[in-house]
N, C-alpha and C. Protein backbone atom coordinates (compact mmCIF):
# COMPACT_ATOMS: atom_id res chain seq x y z
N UNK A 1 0.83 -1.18 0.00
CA UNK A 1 0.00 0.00 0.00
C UNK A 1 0.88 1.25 0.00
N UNK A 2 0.60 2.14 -0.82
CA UNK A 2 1.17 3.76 -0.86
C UNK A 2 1.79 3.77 -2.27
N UNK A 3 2.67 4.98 -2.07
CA UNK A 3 3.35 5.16 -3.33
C UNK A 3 4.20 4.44 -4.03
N UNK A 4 4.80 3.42 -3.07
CA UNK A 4 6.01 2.77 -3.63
C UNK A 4 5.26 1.26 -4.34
N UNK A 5 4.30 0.84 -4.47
CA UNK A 5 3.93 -0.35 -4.96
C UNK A 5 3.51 0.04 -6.74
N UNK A 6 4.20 -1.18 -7.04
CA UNK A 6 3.83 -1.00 -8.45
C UNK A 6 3.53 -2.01 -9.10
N UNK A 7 3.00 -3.37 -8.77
CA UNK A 7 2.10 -4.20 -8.83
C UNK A 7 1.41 -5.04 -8.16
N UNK A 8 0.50 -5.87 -8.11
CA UNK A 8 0.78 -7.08 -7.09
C UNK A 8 0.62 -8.33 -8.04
N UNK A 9 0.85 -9.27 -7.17
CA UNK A 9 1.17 -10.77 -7.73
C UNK A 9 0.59 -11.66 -7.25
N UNK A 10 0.16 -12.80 -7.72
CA UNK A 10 -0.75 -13.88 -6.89
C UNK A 10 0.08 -14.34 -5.87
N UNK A 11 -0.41 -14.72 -4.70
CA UNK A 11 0.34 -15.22 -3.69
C UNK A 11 -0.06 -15.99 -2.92
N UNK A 12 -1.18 -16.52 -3.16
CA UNK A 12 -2.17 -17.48 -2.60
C UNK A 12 -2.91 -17.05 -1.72
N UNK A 13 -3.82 -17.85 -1.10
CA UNK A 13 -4.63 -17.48 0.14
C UNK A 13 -3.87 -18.03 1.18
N UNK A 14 -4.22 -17.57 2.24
CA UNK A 14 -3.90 -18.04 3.59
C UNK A 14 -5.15 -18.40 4.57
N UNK A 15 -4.58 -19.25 5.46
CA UNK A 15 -5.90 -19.80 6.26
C UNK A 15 -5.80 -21.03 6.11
N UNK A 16 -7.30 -21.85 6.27
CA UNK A 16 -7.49 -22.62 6.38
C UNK A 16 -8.52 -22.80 5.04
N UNK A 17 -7.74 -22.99 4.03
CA UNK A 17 -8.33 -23.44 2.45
C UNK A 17 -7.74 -24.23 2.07
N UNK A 18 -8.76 -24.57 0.75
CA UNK A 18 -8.25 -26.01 -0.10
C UNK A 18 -6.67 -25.21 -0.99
N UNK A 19 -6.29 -26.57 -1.19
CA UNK A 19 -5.10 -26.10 -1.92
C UNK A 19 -5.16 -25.58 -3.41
N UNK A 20 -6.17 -25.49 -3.61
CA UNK A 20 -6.67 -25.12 -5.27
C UNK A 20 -6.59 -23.38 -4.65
N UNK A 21 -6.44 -23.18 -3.51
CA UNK A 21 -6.27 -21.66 -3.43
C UNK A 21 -4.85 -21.52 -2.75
N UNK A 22 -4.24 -22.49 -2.98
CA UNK A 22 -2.87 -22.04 -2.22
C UNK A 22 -1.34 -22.24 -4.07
N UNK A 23 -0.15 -21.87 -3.60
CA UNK A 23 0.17 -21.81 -4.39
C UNK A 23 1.60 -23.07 -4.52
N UNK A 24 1.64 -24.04 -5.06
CA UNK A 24 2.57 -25.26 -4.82
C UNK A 24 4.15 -24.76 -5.20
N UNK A 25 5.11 -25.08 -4.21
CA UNK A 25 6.50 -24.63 -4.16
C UNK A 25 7.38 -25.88 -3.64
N UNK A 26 8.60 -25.80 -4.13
CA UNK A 26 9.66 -26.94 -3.71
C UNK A 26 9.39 -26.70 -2.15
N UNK A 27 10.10 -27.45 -1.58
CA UNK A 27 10.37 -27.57 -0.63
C UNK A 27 11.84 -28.29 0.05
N UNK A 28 12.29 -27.26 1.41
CA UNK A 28 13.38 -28.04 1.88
C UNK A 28 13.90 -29.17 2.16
N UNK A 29 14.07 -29.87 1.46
CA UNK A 29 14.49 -31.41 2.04
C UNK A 29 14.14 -32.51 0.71
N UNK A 30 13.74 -31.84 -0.46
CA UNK A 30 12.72 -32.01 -1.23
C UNK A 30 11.38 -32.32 -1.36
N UNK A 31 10.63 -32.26 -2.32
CA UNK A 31 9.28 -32.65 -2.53
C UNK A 31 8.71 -31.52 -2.67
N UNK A 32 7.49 -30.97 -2.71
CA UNK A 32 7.10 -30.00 -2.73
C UNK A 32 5.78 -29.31 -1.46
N UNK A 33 4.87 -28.63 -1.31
CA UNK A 33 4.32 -27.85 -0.24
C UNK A 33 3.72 -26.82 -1.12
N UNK A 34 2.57 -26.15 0.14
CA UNK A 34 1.65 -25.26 -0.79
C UNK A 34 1.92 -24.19 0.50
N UNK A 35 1.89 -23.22 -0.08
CA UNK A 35 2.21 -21.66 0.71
C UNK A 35 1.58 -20.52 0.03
N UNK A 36 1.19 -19.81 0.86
CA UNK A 36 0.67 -18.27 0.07
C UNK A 36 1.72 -17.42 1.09
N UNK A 37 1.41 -15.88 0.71
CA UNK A 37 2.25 -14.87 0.76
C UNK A 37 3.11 -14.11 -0.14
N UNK A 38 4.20 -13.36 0.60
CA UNK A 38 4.91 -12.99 -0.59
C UNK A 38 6.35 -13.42 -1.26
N UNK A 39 6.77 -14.58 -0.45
CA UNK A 39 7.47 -15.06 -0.71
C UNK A 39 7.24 -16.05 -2.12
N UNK A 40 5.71 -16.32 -2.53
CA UNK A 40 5.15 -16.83 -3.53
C UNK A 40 4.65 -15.72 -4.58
N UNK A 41 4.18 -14.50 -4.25
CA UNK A 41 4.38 -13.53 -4.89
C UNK A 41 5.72 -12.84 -5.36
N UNK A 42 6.57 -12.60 -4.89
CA UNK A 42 7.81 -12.49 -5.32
C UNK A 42 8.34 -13.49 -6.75
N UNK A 43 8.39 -14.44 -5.84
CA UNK A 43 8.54 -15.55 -7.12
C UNK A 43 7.93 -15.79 -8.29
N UNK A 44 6.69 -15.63 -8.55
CA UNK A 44 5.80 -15.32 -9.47
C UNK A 44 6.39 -13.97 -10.39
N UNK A 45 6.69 -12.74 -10.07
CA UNK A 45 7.23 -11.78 -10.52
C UNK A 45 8.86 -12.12 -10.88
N UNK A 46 9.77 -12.76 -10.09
CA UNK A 46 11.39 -13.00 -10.83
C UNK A 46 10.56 -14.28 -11.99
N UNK A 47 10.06 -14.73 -11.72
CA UNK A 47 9.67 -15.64 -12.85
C UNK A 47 9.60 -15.48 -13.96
N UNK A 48 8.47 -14.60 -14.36
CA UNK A 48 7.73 -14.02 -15.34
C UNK A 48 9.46 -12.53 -15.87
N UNK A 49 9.80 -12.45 -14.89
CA UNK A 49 11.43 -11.64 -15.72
C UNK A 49 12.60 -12.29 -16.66
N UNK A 50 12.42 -13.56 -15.54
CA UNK A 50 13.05 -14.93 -16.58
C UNK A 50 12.69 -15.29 -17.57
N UNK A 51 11.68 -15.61 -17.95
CA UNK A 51 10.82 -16.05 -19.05
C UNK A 51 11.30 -14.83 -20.26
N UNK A 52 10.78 -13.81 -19.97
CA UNK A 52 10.75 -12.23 -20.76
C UNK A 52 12.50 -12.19 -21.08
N UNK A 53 13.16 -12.12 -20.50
CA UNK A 53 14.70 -12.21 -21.04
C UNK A 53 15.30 -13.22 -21.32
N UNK A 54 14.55 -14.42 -21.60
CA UNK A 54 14.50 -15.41 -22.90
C UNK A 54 14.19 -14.96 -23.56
N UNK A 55 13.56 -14.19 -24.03
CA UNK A 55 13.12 -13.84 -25.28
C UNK A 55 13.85 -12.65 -25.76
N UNK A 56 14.31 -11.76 -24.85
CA UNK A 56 14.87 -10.53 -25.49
C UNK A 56 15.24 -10.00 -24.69
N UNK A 57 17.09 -9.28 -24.83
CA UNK A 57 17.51 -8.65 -23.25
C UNK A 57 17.15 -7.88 -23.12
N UNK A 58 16.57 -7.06 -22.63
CA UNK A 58 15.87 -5.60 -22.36
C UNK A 58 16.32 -5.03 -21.68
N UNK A 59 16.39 -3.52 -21.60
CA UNK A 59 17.09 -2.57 -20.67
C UNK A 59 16.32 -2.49 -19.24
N UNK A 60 16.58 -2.44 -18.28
CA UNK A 60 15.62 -2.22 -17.39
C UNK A 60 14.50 -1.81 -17.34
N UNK A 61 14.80 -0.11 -17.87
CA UNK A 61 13.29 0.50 -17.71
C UNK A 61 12.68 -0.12 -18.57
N UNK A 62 12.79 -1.10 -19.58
CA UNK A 62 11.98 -1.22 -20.72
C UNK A 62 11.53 -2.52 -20.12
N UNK A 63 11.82 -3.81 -19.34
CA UNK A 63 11.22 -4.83 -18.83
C UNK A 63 10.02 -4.21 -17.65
N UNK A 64 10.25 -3.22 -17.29
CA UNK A 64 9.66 -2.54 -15.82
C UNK A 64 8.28 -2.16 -16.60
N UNK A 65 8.45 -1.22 -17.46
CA UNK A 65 7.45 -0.72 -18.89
C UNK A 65 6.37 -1.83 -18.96
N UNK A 66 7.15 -3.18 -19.64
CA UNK A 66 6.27 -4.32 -20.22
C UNK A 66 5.56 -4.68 -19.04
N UNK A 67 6.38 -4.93 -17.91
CA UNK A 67 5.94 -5.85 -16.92
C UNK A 67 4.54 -5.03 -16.58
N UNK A 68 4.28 -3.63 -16.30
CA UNK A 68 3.47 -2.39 -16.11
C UNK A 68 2.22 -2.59 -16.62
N UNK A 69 2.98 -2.32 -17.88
CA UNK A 69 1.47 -1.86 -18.82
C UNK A 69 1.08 -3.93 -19.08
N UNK A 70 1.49 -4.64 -19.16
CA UNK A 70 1.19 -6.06 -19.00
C UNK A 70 0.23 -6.34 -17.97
N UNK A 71 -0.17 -5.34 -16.88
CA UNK A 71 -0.75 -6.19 -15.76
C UNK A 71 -2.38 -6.15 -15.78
N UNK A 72 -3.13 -6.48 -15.19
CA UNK A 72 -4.83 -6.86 -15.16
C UNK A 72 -5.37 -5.25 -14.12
N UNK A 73 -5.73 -4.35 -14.74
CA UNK A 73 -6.27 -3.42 -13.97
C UNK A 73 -7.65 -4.07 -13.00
N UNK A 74 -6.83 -4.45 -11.62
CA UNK A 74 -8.01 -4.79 -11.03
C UNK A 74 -8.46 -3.58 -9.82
N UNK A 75 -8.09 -2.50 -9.84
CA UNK A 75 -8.44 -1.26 -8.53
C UNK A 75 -8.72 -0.22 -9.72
N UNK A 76 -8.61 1.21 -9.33
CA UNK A 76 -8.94 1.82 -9.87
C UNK A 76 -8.68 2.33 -11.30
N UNK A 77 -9.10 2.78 -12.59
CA UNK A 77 -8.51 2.66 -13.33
C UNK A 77 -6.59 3.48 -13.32
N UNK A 78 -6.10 2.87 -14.43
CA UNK A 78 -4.39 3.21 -14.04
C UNK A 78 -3.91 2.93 -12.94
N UNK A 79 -2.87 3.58 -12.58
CA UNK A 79 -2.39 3.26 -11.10
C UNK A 79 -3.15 3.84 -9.82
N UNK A 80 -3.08 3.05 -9.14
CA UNK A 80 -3.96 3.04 -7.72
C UNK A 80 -2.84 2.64 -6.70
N UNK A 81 -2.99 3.31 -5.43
CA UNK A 81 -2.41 3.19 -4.70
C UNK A 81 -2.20 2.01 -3.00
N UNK A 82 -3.25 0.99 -3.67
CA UNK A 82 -3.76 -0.15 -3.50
C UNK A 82 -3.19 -1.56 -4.25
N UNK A 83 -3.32 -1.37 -6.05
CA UNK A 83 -2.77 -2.57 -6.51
C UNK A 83 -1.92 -1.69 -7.64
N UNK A 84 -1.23 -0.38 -7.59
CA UNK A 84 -0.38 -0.13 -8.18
C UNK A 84 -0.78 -0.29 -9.91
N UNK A 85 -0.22 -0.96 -10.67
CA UNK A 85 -1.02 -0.91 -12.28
C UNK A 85 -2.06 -2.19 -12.26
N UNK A 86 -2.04 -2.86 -11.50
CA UNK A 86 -2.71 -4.03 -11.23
C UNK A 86 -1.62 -5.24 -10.60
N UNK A 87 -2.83 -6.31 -11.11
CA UNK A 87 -2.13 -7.93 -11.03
C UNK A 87 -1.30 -8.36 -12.03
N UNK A 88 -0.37 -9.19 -11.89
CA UNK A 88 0.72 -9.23 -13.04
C UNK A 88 -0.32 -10.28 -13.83
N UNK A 89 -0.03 -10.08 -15.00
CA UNK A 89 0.02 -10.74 -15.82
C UNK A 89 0.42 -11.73 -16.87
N UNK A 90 1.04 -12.60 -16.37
CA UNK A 90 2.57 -13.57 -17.41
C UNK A 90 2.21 -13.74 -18.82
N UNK A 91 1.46 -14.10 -18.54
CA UNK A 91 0.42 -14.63 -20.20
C UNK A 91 0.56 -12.85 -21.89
N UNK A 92 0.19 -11.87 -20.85
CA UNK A 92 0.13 -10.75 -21.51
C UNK A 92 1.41 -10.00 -21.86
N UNK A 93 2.40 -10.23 -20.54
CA UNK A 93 3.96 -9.77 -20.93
C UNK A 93 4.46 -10.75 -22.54
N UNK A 94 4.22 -11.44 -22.09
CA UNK A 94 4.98 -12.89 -23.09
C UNK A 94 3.78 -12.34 -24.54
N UNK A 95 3.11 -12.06 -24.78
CA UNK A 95 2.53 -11.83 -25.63
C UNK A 95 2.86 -10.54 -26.43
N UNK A 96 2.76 -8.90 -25.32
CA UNK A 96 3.44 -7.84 -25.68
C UNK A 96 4.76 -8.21 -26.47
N UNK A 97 5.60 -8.76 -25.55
CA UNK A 97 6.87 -9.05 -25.97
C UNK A 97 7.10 -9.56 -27.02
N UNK A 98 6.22 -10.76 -27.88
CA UNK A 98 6.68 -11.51 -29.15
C UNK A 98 5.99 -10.67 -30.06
N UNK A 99 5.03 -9.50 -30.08
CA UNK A 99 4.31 -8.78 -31.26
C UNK A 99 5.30 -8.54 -31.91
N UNK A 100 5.54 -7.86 -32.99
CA UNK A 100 5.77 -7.30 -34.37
C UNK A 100 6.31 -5.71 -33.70
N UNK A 101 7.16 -5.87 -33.64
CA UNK A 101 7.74 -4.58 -33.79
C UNK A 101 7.85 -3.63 -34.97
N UNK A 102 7.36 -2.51 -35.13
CA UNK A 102 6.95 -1.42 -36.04
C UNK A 102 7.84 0.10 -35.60
């Protein structure tokens, strides 16, 4: 919340829910585990950076740009000071990114 947020990311639910609302991650020792937070949000976001610079190295501000205007306006329209440009979007970066450059 405030000025400094500039997206958010799925991160699962917390509580006491089914795992169809939680988000599945390795785990120490191996095997894997379901966790929400932002340690699953985080990851979701270096993810979706990985993916995107497979495809093309990009200068900073210009991955920050895609990642931006890529996301699901779910608060007010544009940036909001709540979900920032929205929810990320992986599906829509990866898509921006392979168009036709003009």
């Amino acid at each position: 919340y405030g000025n400094a947020i500039d997206l958010v990311a799925p991160g699962g639910i917390s509580g006491n829910v089914q795992s169809i609302d939680r988000i599945i991650s390795t785990s120490i020792g191996g095997g894997t585990k379901f966790g929400n937070g932002t340690s699953q949000a985080g990851a979701m976001v270096t993810g979706l950076i990985s993916v995107l610079l497979n495809y093309r190295n990009l200068e900073k501000s210009d991955m920050e740009g895609l990642v931006k205007a890529s996301c699901d306006n779910i608060g007010a329209p544009g940036w909001d000071e709540f979900t920032g440009y929205g929810k990320l979007n992986g599906d829509r970066a990866i898509q921006y990114l392979r168009a036709p450059m003009f």
